[in-house]
Protein backbone atom coordinates (compact mmCIF):
# COMPACT_ATOMS: atom_id res chain seq x y z
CA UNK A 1 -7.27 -46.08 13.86
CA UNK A 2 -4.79 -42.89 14.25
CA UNK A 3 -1.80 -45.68 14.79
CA UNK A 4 -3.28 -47.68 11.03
CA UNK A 5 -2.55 -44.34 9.28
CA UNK A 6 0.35 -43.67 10.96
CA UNK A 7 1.66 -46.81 9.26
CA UNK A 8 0.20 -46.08 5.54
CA UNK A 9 2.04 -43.06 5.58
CA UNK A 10 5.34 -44.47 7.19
CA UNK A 11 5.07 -46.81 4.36
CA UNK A 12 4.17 -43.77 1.53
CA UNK A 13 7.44 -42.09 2.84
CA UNK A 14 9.46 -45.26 2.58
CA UNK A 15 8.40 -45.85 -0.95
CA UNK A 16 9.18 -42.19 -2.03
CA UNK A 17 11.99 -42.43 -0.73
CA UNK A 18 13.23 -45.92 -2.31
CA UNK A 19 12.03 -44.74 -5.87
CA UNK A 20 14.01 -41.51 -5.56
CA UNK A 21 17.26 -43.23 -4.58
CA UNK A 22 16.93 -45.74 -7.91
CA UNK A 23 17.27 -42.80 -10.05
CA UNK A 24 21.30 -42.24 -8.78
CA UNK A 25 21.76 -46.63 -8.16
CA UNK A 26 22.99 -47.86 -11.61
CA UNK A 27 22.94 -51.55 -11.04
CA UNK A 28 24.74 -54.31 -13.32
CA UNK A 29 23.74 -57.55 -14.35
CA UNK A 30 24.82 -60.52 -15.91
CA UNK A 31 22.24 -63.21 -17.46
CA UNK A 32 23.29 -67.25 -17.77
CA UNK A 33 24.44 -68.37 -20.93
CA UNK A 34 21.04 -68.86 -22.14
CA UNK A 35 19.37 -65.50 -24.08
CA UNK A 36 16.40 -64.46 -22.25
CA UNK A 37 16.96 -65.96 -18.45
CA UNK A 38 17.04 -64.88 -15.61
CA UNK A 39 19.27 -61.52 -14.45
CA UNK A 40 22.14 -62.29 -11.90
CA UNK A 41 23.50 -59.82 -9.97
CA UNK A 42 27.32 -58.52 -11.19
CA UNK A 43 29.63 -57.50 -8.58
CA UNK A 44 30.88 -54.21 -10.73
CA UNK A 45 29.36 -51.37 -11.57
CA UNK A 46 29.85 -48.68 -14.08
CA UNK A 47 28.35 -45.45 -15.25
CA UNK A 48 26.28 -45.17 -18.52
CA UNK A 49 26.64 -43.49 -21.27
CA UNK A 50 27.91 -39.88 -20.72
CA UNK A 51 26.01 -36.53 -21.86
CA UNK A 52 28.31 -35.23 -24.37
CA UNK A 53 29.01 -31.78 -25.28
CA UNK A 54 27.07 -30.61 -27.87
CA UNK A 55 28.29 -29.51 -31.03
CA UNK A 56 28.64 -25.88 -32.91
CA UNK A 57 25.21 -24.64 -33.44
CA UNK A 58 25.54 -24.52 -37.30
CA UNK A 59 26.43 -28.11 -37.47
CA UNK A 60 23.28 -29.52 -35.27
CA UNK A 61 21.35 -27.06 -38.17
CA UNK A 62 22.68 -28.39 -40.96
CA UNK A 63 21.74 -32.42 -39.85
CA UNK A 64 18.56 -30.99 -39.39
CA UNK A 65 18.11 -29.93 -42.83
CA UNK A 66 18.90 -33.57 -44.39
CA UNK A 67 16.94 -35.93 -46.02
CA UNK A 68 16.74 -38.93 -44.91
CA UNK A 69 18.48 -41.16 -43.01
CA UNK A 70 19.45 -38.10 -40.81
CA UNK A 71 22.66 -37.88 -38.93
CA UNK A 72 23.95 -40.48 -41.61
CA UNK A 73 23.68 -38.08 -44.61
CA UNK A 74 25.77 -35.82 -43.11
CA UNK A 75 28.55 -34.27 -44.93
CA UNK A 76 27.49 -37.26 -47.46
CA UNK A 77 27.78 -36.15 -51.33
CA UNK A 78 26.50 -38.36 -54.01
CA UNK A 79 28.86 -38.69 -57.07
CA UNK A 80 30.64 -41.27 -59.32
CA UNK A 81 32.94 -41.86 -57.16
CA UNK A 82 30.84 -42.26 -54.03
CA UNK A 83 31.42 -39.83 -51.02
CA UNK A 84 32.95 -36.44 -51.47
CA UNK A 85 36.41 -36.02 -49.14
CA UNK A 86 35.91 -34.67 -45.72
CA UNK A 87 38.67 -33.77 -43.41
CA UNK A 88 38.61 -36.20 -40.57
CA UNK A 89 38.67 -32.98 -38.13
CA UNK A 90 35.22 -31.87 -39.53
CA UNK A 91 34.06 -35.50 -39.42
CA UNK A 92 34.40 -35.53 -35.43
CA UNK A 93 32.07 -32.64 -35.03
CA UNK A 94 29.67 -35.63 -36.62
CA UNK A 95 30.55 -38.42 -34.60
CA UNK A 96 30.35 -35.87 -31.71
CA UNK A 97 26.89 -35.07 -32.67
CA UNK A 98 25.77 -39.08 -32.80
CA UNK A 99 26.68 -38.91 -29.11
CA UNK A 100 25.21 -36.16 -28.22
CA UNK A 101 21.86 -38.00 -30.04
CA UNK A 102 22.41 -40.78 -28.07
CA UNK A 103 22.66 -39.73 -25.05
CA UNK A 104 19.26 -37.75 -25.33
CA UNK A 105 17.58 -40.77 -26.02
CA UNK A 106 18.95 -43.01 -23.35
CA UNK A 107 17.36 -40.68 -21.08
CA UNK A 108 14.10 -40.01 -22.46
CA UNK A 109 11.95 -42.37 -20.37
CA UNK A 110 9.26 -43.06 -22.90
CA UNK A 111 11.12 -45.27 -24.97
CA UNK A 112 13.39 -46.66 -21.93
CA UNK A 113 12.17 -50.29 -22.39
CA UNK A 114 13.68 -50.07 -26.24
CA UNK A 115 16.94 -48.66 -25.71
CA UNK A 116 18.02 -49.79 -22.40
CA UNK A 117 19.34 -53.40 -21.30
CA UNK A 118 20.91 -55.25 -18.26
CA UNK A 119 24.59 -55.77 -19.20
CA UNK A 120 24.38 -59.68 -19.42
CA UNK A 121 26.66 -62.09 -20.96
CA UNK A 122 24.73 -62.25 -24.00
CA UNK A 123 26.17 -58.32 -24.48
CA UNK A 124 29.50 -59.05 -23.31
CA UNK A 125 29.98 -62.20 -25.65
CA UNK A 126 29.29 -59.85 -28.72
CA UNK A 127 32.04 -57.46 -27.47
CA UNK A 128 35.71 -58.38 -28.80
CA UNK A 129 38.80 -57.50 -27.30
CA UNK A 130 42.22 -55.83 -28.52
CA UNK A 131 44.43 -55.93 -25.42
CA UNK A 132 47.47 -54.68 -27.21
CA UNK A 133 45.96 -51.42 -28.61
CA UNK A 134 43.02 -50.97 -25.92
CA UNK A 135 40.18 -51.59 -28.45
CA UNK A 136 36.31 -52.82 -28.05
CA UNK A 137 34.81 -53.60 -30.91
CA UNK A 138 31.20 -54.61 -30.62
CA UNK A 139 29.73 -56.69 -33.04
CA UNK A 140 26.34 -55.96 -34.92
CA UNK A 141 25.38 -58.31 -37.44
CA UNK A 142 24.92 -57.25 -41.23
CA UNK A 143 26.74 -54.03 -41.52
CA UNK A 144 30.03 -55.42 -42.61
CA UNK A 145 31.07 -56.46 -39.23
CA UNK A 146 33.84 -59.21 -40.92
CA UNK A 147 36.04 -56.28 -42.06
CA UNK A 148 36.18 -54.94 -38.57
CA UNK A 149 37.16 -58.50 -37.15
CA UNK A 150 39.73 -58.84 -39.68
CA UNK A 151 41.35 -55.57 -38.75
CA UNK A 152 41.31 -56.80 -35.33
CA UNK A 153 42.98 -59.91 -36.24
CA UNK A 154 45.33 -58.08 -37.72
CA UNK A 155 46.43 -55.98 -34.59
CA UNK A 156 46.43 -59.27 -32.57
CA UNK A 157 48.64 -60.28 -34.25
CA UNK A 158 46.86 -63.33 -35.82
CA UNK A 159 48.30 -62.53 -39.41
CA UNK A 160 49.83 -59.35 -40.98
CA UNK A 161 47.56 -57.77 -43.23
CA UNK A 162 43.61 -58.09 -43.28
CA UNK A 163 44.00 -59.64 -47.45
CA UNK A 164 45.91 -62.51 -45.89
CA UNK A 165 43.00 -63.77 -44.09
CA UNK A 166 40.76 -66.90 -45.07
CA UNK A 167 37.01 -65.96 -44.99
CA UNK A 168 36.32 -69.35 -42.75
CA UNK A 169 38.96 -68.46 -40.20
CA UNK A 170 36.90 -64.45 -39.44
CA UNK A 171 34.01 -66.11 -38.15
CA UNK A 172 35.69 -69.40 -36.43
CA UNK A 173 36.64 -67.94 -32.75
CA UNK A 174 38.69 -71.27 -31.77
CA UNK A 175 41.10 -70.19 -34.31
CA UNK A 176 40.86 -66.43 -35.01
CA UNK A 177 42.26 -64.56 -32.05
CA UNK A 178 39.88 -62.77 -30.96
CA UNK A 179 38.93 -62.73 -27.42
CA UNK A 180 35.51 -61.79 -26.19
CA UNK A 181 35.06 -59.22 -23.28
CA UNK A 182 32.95 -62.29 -21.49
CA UNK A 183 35.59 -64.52 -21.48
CA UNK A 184 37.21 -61.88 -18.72
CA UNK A 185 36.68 -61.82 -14.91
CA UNK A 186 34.57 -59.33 -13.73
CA UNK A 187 37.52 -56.88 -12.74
CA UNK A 188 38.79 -57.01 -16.00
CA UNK A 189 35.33 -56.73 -17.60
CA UNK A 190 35.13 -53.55 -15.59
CA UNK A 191 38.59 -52.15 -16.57
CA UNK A 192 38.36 -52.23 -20.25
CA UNK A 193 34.43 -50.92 -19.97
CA UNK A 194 36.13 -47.82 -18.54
CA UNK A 195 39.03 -47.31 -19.84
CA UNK A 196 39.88 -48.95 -23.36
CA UNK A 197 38.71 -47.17 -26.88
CA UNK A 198 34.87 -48.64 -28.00
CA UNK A 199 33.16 -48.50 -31.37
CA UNK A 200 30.71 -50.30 -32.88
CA UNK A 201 28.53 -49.74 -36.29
CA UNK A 202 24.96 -49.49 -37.07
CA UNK A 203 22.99 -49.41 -40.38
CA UNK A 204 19.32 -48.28 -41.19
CA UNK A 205 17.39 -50.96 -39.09
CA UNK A 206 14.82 -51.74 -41.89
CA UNK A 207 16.96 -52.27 -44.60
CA UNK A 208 19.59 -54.46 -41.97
CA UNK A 209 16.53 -56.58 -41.63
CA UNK A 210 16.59 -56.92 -45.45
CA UNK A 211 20.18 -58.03 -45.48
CA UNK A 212 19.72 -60.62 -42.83
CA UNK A 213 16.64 -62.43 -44.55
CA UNK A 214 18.70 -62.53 -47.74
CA UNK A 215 21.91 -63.53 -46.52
CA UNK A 216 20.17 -66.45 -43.97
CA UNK A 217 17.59 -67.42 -45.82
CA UNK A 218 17.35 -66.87 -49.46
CA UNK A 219 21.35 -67.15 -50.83
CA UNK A 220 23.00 -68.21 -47.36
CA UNK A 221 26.80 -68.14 -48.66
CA UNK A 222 28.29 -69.47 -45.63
CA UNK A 223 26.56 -72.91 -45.57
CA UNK A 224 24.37 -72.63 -42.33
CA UNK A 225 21.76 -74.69 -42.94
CA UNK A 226 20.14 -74.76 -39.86
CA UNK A 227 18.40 -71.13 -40.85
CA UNK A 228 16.44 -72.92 -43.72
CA UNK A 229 15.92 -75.65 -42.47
CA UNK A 230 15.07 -75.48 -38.81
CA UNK A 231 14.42 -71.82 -38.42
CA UNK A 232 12.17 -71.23 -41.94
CA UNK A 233 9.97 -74.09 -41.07
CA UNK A 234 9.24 -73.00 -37.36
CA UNK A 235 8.42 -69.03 -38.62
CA UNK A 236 6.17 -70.53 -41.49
CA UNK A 237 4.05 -72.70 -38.98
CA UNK A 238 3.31 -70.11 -36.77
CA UNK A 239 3.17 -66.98 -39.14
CA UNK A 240 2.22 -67.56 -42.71
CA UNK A 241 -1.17 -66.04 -43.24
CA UNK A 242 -2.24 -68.11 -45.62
CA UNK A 243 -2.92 -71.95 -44.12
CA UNK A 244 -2.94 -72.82 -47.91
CA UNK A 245 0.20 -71.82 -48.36
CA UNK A 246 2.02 -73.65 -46.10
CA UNK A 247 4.74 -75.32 -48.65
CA UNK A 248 8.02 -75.04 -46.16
CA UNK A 249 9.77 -76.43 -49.11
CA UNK A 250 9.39 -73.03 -50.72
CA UNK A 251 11.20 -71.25 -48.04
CA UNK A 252 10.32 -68.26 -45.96
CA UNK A 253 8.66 -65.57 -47.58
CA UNK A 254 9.80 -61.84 -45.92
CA UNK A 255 6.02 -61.08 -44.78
CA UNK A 256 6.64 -63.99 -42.79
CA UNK A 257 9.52 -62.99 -41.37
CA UNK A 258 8.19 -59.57 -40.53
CA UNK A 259 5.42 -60.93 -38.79
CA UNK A 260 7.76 -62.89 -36.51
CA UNK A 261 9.78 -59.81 -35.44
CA UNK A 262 6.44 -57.90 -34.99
CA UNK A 263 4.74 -60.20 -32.84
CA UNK A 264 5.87 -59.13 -29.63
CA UNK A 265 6.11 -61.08 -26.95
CA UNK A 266 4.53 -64.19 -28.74
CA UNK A 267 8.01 -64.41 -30.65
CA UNK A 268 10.14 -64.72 -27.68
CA UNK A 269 9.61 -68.98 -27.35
CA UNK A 270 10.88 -69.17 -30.89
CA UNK A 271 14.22 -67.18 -30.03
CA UNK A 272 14.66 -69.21 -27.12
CA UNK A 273 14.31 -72.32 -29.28
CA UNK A 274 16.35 -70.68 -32.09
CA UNK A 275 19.28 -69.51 -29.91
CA UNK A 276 22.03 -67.37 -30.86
CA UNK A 277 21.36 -67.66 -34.34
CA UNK A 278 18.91 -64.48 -33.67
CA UNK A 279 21.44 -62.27 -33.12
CA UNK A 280 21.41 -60.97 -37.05
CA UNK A 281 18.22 -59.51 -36.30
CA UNK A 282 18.39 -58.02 -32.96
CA UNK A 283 17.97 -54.82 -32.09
CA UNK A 284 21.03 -52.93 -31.11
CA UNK A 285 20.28 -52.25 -28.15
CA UNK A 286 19.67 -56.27 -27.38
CA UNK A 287 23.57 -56.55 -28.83
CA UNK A 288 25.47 -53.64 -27.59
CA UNK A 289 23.80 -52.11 -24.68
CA UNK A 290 24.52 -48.85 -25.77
CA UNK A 291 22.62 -46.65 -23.08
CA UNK A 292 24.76 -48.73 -20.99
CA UNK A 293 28.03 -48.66 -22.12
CA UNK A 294 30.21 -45.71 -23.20
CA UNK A 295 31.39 -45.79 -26.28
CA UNK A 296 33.79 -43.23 -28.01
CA UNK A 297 32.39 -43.70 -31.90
CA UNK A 298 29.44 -45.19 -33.53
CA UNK A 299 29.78 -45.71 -36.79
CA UNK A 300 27.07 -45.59 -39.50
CA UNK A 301 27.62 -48.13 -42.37
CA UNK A 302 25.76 -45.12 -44.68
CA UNK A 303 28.79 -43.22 -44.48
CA UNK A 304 31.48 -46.12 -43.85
CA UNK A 305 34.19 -44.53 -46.38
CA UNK A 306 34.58 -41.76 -43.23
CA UNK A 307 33.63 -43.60 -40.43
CA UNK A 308 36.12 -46.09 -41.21
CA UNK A 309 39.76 -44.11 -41.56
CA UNK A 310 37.86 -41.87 -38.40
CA UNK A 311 37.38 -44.73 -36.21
CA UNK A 312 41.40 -46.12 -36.96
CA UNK A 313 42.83 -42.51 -36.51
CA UNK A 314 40.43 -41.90 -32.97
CA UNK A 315 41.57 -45.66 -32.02
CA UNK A 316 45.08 -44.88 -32.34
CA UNK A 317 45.56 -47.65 -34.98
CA UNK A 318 45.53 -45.63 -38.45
CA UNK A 319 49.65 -46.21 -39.23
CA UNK A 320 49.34 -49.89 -38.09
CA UNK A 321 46.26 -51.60 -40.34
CA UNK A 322 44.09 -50.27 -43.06
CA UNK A 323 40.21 -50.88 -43.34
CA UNK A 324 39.37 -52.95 -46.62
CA UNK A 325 38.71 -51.64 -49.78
CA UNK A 326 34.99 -50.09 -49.58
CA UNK A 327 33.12 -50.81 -52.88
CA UNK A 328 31.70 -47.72 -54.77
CA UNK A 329 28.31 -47.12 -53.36
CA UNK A 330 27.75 -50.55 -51.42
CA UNK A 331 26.86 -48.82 -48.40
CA UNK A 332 24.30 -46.68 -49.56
CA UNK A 333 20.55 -46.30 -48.37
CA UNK A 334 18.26 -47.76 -50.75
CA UNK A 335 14.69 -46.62 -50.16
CA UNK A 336 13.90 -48.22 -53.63
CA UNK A 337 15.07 -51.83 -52.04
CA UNK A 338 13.28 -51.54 -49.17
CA UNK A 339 9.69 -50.05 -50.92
CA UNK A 340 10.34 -53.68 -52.61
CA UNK A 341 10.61 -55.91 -49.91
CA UNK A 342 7.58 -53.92 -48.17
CA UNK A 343 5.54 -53.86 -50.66
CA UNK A 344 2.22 -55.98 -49.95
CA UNK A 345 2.85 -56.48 -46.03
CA UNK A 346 0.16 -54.65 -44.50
CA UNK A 347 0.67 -51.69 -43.15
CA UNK A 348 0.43 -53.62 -39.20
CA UNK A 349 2.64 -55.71 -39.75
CA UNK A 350 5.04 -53.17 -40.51
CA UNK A 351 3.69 -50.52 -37.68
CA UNK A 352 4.44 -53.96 -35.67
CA UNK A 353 8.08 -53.98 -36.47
CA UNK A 354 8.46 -50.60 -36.58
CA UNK A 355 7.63 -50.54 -32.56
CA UNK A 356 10.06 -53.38 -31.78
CA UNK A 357 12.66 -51.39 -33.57
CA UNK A 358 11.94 -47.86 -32.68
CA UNK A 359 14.30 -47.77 -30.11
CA UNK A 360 17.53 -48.36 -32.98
CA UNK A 361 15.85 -45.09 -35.23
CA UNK A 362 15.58 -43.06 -32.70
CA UNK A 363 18.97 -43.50 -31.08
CA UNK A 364 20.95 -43.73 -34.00
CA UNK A 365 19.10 -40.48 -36.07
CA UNK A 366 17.60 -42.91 -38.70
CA UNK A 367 13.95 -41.47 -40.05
CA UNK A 368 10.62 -43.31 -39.22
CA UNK A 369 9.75 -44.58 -42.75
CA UNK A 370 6.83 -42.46 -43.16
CA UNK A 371 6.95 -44.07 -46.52
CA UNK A 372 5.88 -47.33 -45.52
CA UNK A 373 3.91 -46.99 -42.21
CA UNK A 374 1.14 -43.96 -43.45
């Protein structure tokens, strides 16, 4: 009997001791070509994200007084002309500040599961590469991600200025020049990861989701039919309330496509059958890894017209290529817009969605819509 409980607790001790030592192991991973498989082991490693410094006291005050969406607003003044000028040294107190954010959140364990993600190939296809200027540009669907590939183009050497390029070659990576990080051997992978300049943008995650159900399936500009009429149809089968109201020929209604991203994990056999084509409504954590990966500047497509000359002067590029014309108040927040598309999905559905994307407010200082889930 003594010897049996000599064992339990040899095992207890072995088990404390095996959970403590995960907490300083950061392992990689890299997953088949196939989203959702099975993790494979990577042969590099690499820290994640770095705590950052954080900024003067009165800054982190004043984000706290805006109105919504938070650390986007900042230093953001409404006029005719759009936003007021900032100097681009005031603006880095604001990117330094997103950091700071982020960090925070990758380590608070309750939402772990939403903002943390093996780094798989599925991450490092979405990552392009600038060899020439030491530049990672991740890419996250639906916050005007083709005039950051153009610019990258551009430095590659592809052609000389971003007006130059046809719309069908951005998106066409046989023939536009732009490598992806996955394409790389692992040491390579690991080299850039640590020491080339990385960006990537976000947007308000609700009204993103807006942009991708318009632009994939209701005007669908680009000619990809395979969103109306393989994807539509599959969503409506499974999701449309109504069974007498099951007309696919009268395309996918957005409670229908809410339901879908809500419906967690029941969803997950559709994305497998629907492939990469999900990737304009992942979160970002799903695309970039960004608990995971280090990078110097997030953008916020809110507040583009100073992201944008910030992220070319902090990359090193600003003399070299200029970021596209920025219509006046395109990038704006629109609570109106998204009341409208809300309006009538019960208020489930939405707390649904809201849980599958909590993980991209939180980390990127974006409100919870109290608006649409109370």
């Amino acid at each position: 009997m003594r010897r049996h409980w000599l064992l339990v607790g040899a095992c207890g001790w072995v088990l404390l001791v095996l959970v403590f030592a995960s907490k300083f192991i950061n392992f990689g991973f890299r997953m088949p070509d196939d989203y959702g498989g099975r993790p494979e082991m990577l042969n590099w490693t690499f820290s994640p994200i770095k705590t950052v410094k954080a900024p003067p006291e009165q800054l982190v005050q004043k984000a706290a007084s805006q109105p919504s969406p938070a650390v986007t607003q900042l230093f953001s003044v409404q006029s005719s002309g759009g936003l007021a000028e900032v100097e681009l040294s005031d603006w880095h107190s604001v990117t330094v500040q997103r950091l700071q954010l982020l960090s925070s959140v990758c380590r608070n364990s309750s939402l772990w599961n939403l903002t943390h993600t093996p780094l798989r190939k599925f991450v490092l296809d979405r990552i392009f590469v600038c060899d020439k200027y030491k530049i990672l540009f991740c890419q996250t669907p639906k916050v005007g991600n083709t005039q950051w590939k153009k610019v990258l183009i551009v430095l590659n050497g592809k052609f000389s200025k971003v007006e130059d390029i046809p719309e069908n070659v951005v998106h066409d990576h046989e023939r536009n020049g732009l490598p992806r990080l996955s394409s790389m051997s692992d040491a390579e992978i690991t080299e850039r990861l640590h020491t080339y300049f990385k960006f990537f943008i976000v947007r308000d995650p609700f009204e993103r989701l807006i942009s991708a159900f318009k632009d994939k399936f209701v005007k669908n500009p680009r000619f990809e039919p395979w969103y109306k009429h393989n994807i539509a149809p599959a969503i409506i089968r499974k999701y449309r309330k109504s069974h007498q109201d099951t007309d696919e020929s009268a395309g996918l209604h957005f409670e229908d496509f809410v339901r879908y991203l809500g419906d967690e994990p029941g969803r997950q056999h559709l994305d497998r059958q629907f492939g990469n084509h999900i990737i304009h409504w992942l979160t970002y954590t799903e695309l970039c890894a960004p608990c995971d990966v280090s990078y110097n500047v997030v953008g916020h497509h809110e507040t583009l017209e100073l992201d944008a000359p910030y992220i070319l002067k902090a990359a090193g590029i600003a003399d070299l290529v200029s970021y596209p014309t920025i219509p006046p108040g395109i990038t704006r927040y629109n609570q109106t817009k998204v009341e409208h598309y809300f309006s009538g999905i019960s208020k489930r559905d939405i707390r649904r969605l809201y849980a599958r994307y909590q993980g991209d407010f939180s980390l990127f200082g974006y409100h919870r819509p109290d608006f649409l889930l109370d």
